[in-house]
Protein backbone atom coordinates (compact mmCIF):
# COMPACT_ATOMS: atom_id res chain seq x y z
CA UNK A 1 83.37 95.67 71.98
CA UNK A 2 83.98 92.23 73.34
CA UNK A 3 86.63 90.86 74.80
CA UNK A 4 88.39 87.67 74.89
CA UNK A 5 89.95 85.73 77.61
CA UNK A 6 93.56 86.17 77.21
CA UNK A 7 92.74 90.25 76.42
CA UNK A 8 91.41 90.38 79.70
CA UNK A 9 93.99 88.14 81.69
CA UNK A 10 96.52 90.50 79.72
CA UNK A 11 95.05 93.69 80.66
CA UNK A 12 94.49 92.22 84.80
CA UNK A 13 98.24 90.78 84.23
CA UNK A 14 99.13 94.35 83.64
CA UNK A 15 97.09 96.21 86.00
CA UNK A 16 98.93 93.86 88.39
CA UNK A 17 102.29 94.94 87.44
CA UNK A 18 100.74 98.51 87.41
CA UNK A 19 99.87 98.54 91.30
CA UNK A 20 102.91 96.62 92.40
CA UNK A 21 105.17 99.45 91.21
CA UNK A 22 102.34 101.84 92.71
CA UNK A 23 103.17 100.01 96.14
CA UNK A 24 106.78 99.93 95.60
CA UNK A 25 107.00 103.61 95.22
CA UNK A 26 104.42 104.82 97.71
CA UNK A 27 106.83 103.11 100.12
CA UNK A 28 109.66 105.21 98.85
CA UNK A 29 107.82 108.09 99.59
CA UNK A 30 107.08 107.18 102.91
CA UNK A 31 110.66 106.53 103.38
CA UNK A 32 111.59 109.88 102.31
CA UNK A 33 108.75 111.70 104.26
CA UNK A 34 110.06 110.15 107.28
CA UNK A 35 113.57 111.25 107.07
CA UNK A 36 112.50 114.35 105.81
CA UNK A 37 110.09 115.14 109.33
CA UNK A 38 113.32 113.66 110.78
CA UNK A 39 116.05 116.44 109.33
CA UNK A 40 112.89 119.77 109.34
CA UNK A 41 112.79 118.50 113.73
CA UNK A 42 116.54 118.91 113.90
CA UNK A 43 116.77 121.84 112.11
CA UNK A 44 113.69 124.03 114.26
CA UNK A 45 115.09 122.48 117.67
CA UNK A 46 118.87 123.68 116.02
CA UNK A 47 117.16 127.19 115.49
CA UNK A 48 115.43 127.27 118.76
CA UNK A 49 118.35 126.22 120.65
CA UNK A 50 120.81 128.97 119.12
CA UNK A 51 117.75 131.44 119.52
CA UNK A 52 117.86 130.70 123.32
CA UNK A 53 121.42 130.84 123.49
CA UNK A 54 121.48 134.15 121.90
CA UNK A 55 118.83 135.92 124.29
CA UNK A 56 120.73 134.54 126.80
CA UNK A 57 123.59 136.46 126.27
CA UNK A 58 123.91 139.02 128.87
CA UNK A 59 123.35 142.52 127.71
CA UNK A 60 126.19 144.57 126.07
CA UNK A 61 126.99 147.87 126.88
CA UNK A 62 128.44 148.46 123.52
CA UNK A 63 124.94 149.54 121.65
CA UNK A 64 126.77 147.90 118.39
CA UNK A 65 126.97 144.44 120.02
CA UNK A 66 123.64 144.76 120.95
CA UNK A 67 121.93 145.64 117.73
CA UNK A 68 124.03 142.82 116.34
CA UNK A 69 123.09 140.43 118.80
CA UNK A 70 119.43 141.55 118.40
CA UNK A 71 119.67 141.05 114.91
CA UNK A 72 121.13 137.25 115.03
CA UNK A 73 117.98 136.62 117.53
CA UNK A 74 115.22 138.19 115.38
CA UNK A 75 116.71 136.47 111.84
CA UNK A 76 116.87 132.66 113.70
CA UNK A 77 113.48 133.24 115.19
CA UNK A 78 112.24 134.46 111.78
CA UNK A 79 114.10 131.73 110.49
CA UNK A 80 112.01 129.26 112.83
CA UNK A 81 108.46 131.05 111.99
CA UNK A 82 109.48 130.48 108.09
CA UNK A 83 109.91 126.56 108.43
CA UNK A 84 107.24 126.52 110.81
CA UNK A 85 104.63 128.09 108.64
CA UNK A 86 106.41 126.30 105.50
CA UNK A 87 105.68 122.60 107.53
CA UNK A 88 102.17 123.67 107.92
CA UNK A 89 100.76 125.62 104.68
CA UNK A 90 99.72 122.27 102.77
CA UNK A 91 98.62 120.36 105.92
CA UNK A 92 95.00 119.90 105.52
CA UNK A 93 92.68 121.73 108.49
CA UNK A 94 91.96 118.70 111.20
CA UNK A 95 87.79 119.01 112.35
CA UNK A 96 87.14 117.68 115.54
């Protein structure tokens, strides 16, 4: 199959406008990965912070207070592991 000139400046032409809405979208996504990294930072230093604060309560000699305040520590620092581990499952393995 041959092709003439203005078939081929079409098809660049549009294969232009194809990669120019490529680039305008890949920097969307940058955008939005950025702000993203931003909010998942706040969040784990939110948990840590309220994880500290909680095992720095001073112990309770009401056992019920304790368990509960036990409880709050274990579920943010679960909490903290879950993003964690959520952040890194798709990041691909860095060699050295």
């Amino acid at each position: 199959m041959w092709f003439y000139g203005p078939t081929i400046i079409a098809k660049l032409n549009q294969l232009l406008k194809q990669e120019a809405q490529l680039a305008v979208d890949l920097s969307k996504l940058q955008a939005e990965i950025a702000h993203n990294t931003d909010v998942a930072a706040s969040v784990v230093k939110t948990l840590n912070d309220l994880a500290a604060i909680i095992r720095n309560f001073p112990p309770s000699t009401d056992p019920q207070v304790q368990a509960a305040v036990d409880a709050m520590n274990a579920t943010l620092e679960a909490n903290d592991a879950a993003m964690a581990g959520a952040v890194t499952a798709d990041a691909p393995v860095q060699t050295p």
